[in-house]
N, C-alpha and C. Protein backbone atom coordinates (compact mmCIF):
# COMPACT_ATOMS: atom_id res chain seq x y z
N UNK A 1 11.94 20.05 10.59
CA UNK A 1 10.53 20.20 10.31
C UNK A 1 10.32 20.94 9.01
N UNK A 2 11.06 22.00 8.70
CA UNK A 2 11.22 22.47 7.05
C UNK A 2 10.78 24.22 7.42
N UNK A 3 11.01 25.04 6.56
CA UNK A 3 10.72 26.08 6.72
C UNK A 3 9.17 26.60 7.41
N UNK A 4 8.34 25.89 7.60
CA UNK A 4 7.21 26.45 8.04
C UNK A 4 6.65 26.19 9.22
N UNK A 5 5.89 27.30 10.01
CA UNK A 5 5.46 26.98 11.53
C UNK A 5 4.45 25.47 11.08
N UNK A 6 4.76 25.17 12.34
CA UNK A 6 3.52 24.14 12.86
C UNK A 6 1.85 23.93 12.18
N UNK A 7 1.60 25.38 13.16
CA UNK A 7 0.11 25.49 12.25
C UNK A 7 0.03 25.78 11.44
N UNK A 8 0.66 26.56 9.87
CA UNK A 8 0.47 26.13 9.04
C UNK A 8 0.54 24.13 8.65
N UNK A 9 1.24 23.86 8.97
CA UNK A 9 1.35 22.38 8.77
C UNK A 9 0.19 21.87 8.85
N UNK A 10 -0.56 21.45 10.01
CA UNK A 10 -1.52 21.44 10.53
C UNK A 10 -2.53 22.04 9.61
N UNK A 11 -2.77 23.06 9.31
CA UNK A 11 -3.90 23.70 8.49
C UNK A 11 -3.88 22.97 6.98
N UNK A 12 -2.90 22.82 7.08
CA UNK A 12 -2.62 22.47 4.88
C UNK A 12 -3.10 21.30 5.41
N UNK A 13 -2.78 19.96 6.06
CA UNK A 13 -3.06 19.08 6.34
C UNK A 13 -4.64 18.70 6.57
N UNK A 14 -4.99 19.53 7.14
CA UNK A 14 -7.14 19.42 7.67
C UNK A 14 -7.12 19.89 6.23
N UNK A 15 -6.75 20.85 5.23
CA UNK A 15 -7.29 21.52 3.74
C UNK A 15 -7.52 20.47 2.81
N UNK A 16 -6.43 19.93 2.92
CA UNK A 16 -6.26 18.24 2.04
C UNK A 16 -6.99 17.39 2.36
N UNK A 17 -7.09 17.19 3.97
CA UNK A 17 -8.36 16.35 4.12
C UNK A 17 -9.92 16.97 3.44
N UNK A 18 -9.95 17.90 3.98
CA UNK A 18 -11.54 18.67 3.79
C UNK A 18 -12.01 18.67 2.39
N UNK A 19 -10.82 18.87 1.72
CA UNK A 19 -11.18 19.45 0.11
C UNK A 19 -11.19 18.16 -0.43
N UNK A 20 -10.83 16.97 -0.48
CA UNK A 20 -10.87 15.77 -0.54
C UNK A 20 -12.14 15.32 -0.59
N UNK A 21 -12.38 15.25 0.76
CA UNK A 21 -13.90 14.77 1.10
C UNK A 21 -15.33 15.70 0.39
N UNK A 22 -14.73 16.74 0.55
CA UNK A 22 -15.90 17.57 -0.70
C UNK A 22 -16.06 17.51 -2.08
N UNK A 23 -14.91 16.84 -2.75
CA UNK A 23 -14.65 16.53 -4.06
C UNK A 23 -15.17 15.17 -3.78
N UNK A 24 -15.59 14.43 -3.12
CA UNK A 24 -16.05 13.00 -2.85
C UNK A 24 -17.18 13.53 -2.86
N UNK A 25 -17.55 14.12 -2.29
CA UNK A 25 -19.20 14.24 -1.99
C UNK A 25 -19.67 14.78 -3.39
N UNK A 26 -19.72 15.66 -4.24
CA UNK A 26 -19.97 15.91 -5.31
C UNK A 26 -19.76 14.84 -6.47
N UNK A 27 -18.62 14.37 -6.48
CA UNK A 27 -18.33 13.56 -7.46
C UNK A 27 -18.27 12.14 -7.20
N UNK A 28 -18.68 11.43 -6.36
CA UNK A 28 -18.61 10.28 -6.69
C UNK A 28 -19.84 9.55 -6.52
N UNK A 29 -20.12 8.47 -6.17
CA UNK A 29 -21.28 7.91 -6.07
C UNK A 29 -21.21 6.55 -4.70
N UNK A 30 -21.55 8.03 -4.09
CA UNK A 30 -21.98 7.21 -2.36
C UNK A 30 -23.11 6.46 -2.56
N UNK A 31 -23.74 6.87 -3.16
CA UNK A 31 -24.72 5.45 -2.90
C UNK A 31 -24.69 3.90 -3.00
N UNK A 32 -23.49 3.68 -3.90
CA UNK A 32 -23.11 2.50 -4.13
C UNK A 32 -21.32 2.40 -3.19
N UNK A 33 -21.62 3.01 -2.19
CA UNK A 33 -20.36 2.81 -1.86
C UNK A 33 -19.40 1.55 -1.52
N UNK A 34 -20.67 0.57 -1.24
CA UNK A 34 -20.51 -0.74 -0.80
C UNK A 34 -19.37 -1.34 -1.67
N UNK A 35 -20.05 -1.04 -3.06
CA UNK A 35 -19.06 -1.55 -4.06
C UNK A 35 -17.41 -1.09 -4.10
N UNK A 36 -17.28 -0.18 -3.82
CA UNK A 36 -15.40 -0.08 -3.63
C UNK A 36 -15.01 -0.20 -2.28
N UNK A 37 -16.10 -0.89 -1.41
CA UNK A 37 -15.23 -1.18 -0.39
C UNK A 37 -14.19 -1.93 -0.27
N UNK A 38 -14.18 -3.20 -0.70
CA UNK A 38 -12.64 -3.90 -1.31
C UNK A 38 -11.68 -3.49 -1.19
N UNK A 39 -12.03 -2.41 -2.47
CA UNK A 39 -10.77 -2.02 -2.93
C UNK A 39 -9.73 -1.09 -1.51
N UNK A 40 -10.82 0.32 -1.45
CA UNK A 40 -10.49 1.14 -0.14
C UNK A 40 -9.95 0.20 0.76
N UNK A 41 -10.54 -0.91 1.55
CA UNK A 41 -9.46 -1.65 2.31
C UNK A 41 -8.49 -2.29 1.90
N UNK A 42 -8.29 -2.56 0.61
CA UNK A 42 -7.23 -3.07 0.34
C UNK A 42 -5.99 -2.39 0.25
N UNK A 43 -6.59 -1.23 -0.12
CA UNK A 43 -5.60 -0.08 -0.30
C UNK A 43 -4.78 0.56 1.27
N UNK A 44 -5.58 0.37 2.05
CA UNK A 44 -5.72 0.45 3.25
C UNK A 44 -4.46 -0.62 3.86
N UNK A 45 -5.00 -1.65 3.79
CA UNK A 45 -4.12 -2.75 4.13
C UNK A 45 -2.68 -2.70 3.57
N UNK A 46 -2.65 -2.49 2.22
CA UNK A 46 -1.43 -2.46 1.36
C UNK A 46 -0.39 -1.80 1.87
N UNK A 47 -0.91 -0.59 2.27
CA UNK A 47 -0.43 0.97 2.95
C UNK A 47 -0.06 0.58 3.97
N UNK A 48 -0.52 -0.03 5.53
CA UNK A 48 -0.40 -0.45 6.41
C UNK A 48 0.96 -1.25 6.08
N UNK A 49 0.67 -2.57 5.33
CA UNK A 49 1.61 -3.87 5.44
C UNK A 49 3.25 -2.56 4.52
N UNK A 50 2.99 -1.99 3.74
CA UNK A 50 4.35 -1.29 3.13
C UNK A 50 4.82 -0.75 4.57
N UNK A 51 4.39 -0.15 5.26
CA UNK A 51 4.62 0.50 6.51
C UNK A 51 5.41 -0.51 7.42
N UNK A 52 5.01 -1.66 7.86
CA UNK A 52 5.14 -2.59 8.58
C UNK A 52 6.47 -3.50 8.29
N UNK A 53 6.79 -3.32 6.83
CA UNK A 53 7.33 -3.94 6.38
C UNK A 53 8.78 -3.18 6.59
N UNK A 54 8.35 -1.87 6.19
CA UNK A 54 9.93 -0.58 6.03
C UNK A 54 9.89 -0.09 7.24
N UNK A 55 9.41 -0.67 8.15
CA UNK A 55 9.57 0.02 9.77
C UNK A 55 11.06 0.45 10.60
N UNK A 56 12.23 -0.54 10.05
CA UNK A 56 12.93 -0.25 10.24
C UNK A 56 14.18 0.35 9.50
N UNK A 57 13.25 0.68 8.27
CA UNK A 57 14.20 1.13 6.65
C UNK A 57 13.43 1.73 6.41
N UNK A 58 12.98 2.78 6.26
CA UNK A 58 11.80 4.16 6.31
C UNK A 58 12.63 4.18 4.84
N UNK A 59 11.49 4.48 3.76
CA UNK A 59 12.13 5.37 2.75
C UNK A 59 11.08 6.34 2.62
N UNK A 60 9.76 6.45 3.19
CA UNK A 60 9.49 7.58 3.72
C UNK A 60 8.68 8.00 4.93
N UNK A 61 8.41 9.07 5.45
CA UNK A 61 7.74 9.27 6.69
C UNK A 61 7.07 10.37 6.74
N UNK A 62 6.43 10.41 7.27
CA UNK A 62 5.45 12.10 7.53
C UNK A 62 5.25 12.14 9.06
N UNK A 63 6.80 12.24 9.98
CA UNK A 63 6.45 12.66 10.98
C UNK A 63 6.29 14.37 11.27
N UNK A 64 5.37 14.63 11.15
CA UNK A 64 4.93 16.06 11.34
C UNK A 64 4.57 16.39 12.94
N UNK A 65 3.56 17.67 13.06
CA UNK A 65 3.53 18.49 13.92
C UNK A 65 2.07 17.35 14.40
N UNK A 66 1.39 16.53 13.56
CA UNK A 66 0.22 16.02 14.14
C UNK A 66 0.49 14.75 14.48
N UNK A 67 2.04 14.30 14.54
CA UNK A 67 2.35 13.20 15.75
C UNK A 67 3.53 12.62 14.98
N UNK A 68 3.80 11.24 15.62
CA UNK A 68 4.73 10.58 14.69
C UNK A 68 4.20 9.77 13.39
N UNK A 69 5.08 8.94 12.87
CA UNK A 69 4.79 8.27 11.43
C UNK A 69 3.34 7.53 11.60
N UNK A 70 3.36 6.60 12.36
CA UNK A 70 2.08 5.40 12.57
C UNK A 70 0.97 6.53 12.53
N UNK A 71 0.72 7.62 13.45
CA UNK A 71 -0.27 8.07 13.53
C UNK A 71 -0.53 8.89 12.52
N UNK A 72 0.54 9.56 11.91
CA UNK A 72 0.10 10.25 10.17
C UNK A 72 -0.32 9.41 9.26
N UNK A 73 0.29 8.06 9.46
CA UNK A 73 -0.35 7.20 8.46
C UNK A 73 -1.61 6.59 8.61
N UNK A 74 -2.16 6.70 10.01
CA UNK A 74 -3.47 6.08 10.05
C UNK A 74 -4.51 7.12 9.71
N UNK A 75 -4.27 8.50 10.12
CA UNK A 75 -4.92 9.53 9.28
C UNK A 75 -5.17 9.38 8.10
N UNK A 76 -4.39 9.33 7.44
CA UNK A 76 -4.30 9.67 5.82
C UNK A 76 -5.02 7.93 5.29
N UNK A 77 -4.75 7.02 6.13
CA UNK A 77 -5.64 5.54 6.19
C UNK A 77 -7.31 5.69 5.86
N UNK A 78 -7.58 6.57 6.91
CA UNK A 78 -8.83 7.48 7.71
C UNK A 78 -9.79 8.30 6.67
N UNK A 79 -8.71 9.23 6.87
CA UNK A 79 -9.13 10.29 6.10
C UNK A 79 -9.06 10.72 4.84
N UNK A 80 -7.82 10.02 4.09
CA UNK A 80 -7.51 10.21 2.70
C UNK A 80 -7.87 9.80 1.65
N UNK A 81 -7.83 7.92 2.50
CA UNK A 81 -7.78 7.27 1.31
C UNK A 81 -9.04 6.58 0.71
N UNK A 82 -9.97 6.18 1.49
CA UNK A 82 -11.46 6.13 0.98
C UNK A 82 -12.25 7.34 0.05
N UNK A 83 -12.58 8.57 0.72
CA UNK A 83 -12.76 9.68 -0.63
C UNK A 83 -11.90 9.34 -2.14
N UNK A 84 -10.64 9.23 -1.86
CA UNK A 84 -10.00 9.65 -2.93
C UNK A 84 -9.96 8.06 -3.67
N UNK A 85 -9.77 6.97 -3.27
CA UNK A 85 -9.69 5.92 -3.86
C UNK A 85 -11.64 6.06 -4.70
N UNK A 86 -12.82 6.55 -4.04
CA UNK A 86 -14.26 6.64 -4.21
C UNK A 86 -13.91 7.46 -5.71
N UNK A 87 -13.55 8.53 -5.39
CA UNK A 87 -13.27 9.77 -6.79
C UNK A 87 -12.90 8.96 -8.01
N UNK A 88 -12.01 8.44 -7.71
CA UNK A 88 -10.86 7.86 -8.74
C UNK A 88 -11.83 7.01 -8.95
N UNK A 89 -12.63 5.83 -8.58
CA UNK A 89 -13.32 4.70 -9.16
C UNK A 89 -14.35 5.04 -9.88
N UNK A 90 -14.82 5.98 -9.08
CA UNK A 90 -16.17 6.34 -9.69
C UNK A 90 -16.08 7.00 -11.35
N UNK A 91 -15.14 8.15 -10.95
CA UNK A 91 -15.08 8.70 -12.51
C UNK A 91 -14.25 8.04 -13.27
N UNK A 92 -13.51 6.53 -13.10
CA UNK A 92 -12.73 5.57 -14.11
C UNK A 92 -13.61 5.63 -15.70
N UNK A 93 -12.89 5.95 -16.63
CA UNK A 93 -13.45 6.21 -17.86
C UNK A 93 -14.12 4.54 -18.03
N UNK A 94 -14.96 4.08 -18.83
CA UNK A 94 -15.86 3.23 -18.62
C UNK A 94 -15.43 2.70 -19.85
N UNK A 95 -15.00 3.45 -21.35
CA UNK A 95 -14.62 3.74 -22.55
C UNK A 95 -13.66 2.45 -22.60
N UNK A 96 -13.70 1.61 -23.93
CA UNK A 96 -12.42 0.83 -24.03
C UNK A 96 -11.25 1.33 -24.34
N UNK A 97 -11.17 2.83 -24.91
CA UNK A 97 -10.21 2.91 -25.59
C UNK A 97 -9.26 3.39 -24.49
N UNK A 98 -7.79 2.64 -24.80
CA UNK A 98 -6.80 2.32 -23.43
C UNK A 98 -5.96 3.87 -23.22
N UNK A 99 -5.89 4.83 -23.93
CA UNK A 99 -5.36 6.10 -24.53
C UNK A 99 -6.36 6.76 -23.11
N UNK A 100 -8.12 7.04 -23.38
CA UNK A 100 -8.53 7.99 -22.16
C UNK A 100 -7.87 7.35 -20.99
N UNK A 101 -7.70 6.08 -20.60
CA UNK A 101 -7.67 5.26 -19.39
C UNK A 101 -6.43 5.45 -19.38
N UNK A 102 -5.07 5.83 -19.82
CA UNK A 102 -3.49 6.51 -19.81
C UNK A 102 -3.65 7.89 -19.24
N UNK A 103 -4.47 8.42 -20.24
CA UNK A 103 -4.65 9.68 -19.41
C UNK A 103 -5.48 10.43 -17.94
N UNK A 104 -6.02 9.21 -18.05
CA UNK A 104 -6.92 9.60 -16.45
C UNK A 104 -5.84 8.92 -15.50
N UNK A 105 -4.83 7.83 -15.64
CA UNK A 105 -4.05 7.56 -14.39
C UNK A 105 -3.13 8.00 -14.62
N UNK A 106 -2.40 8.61 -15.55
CA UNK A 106 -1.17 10.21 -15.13
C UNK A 106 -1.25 11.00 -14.85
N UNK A 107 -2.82 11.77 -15.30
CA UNK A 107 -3.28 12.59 -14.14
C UNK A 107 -3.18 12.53 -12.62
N UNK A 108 -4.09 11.29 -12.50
CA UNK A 108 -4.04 10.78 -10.89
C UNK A 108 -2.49 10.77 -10.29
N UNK A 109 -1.98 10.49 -11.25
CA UNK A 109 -0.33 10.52 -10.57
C UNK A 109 -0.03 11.22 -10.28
N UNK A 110 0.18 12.36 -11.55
CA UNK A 110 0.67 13.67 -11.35
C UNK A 110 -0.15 14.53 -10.15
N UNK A 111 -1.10 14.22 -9.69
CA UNK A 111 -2.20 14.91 -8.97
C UNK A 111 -2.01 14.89 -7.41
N UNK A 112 -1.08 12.83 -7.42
CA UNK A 112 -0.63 12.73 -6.10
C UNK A 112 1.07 12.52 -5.92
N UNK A 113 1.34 12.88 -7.03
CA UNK A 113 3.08 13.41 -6.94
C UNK A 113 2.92 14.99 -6.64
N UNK A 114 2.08 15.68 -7.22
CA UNK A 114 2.12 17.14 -6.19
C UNK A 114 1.89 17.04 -5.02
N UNK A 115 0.62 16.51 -4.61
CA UNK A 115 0.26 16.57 -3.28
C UNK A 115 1.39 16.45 -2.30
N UNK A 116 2.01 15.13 -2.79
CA UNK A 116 3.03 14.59 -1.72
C UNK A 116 4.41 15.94 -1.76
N UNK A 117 4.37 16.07 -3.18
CA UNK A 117 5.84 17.33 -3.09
C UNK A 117 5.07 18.12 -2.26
N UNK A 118 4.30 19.20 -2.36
CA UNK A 118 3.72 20.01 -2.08
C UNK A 118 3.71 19.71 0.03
N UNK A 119 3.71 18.36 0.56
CA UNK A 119 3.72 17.88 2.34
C UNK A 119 5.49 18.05 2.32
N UNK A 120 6.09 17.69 1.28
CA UNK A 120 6.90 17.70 1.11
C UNK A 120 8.04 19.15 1.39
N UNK A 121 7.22 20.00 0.73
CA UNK A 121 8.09 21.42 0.84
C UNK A 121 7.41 21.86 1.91
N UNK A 122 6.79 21.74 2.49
CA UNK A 122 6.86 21.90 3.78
C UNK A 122 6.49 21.43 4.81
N UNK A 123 7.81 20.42 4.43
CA UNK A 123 8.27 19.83 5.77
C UNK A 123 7.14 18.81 6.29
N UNK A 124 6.33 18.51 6.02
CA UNK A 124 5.73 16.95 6.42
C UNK A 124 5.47 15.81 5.39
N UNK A 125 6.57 15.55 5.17
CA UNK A 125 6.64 14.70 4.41
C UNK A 125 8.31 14.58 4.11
N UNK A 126 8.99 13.37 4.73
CA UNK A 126 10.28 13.11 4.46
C UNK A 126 10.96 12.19 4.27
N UNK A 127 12.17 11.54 3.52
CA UNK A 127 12.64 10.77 2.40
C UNK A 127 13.49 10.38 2.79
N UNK A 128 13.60 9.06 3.11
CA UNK A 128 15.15 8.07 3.91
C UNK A 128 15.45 7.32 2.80
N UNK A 129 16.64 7.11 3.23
CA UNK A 129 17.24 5.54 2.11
C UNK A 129 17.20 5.62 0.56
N UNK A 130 17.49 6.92 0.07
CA UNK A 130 17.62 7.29 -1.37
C UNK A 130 16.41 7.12 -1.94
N UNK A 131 15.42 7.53 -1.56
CA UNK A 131 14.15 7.49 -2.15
C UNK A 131 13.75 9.07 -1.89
N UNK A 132 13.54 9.05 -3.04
CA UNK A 132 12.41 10.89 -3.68
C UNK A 132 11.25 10.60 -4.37
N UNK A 133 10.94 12.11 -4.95
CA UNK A 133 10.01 12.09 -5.33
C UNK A 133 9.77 11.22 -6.55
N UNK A 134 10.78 11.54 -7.41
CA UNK A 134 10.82 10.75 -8.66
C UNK A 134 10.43 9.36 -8.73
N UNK A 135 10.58 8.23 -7.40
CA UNK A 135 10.31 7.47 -7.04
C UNK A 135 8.91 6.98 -6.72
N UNK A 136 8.50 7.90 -5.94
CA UNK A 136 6.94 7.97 -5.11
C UNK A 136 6.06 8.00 -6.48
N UNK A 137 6.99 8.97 -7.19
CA UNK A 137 5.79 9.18 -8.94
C UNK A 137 5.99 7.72 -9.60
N UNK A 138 6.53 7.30 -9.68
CA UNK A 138 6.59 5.66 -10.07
C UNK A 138 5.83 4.53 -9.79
N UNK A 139 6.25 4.77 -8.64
CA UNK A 139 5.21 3.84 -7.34
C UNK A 139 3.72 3.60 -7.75
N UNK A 140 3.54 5.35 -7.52
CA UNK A 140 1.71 5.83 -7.65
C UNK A 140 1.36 5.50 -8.93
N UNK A 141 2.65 5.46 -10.20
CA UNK A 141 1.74 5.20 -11.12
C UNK A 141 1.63 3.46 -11.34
């Protein structure tokens, strides 16, 4: 499980959700939410079918203290990924020039290569079949 009790686990986990969804609420634009619905399920789906696919070749998992893999992943399905896919669309630089639009998605990377290290060092979040972080930062970008 990694150096840390449970409920911390648990707590960092609801923080990420919460602070998420409050950075959604300020910054993005619910009113048109209709419009990234698409995407959010697609993202959704994508996530799901990668899951479905490595079910029996995990290269990674977040079985934590708030259940096994399927059910961390439908959380973070739930809870994660609509706010944060909303954030990210909404504030997409609008600008042609391709330089801001480099730098707003290495941010985003770098933003969810911590996150994940960060479930990572402790202990909910874990790495089968020669896959790390270095990897996941690839992926995301």
């Amino acid at each position: 499980m990694g150096m840390f009790d449970t409920g911390v686990i648990i707590m960092m986990r609801i923080a990420i959700f919460l602070l998420v969804w409050i950075v959604a609420y300020y910054k993005s634009d619910w009113r048109n939410w209709k419009n990234y619905q698409s995407t959010i399920l697609f993202l959704i789906a994508g996530d799901l079918m990668i899951n479905l696919i490595t079910y029996r070749y995990t290269l990674w998992d977040q079985r934590s203290a708030l259940g096994g893999d399927l059910i961390n992943n439908l959380l973070i399905c739930i809870f994660f990924y609509p706010p944060k896919t909303l954030i990210y669309l909404t504030n997409y630089p609008d600008e042609k020039g391709i330089i801001k639009k480099g730098i707003y998605i290495s941010v985003w990377a770098l933003l969810l290569t911590l996150i994940e290290g960060i479930l990572y060092m402790f202990g909910d979040y874990h790495y089968g079949h020669r896959w790390n972080l270095l990897k996941s930062m690839l992926l995301i970008s």
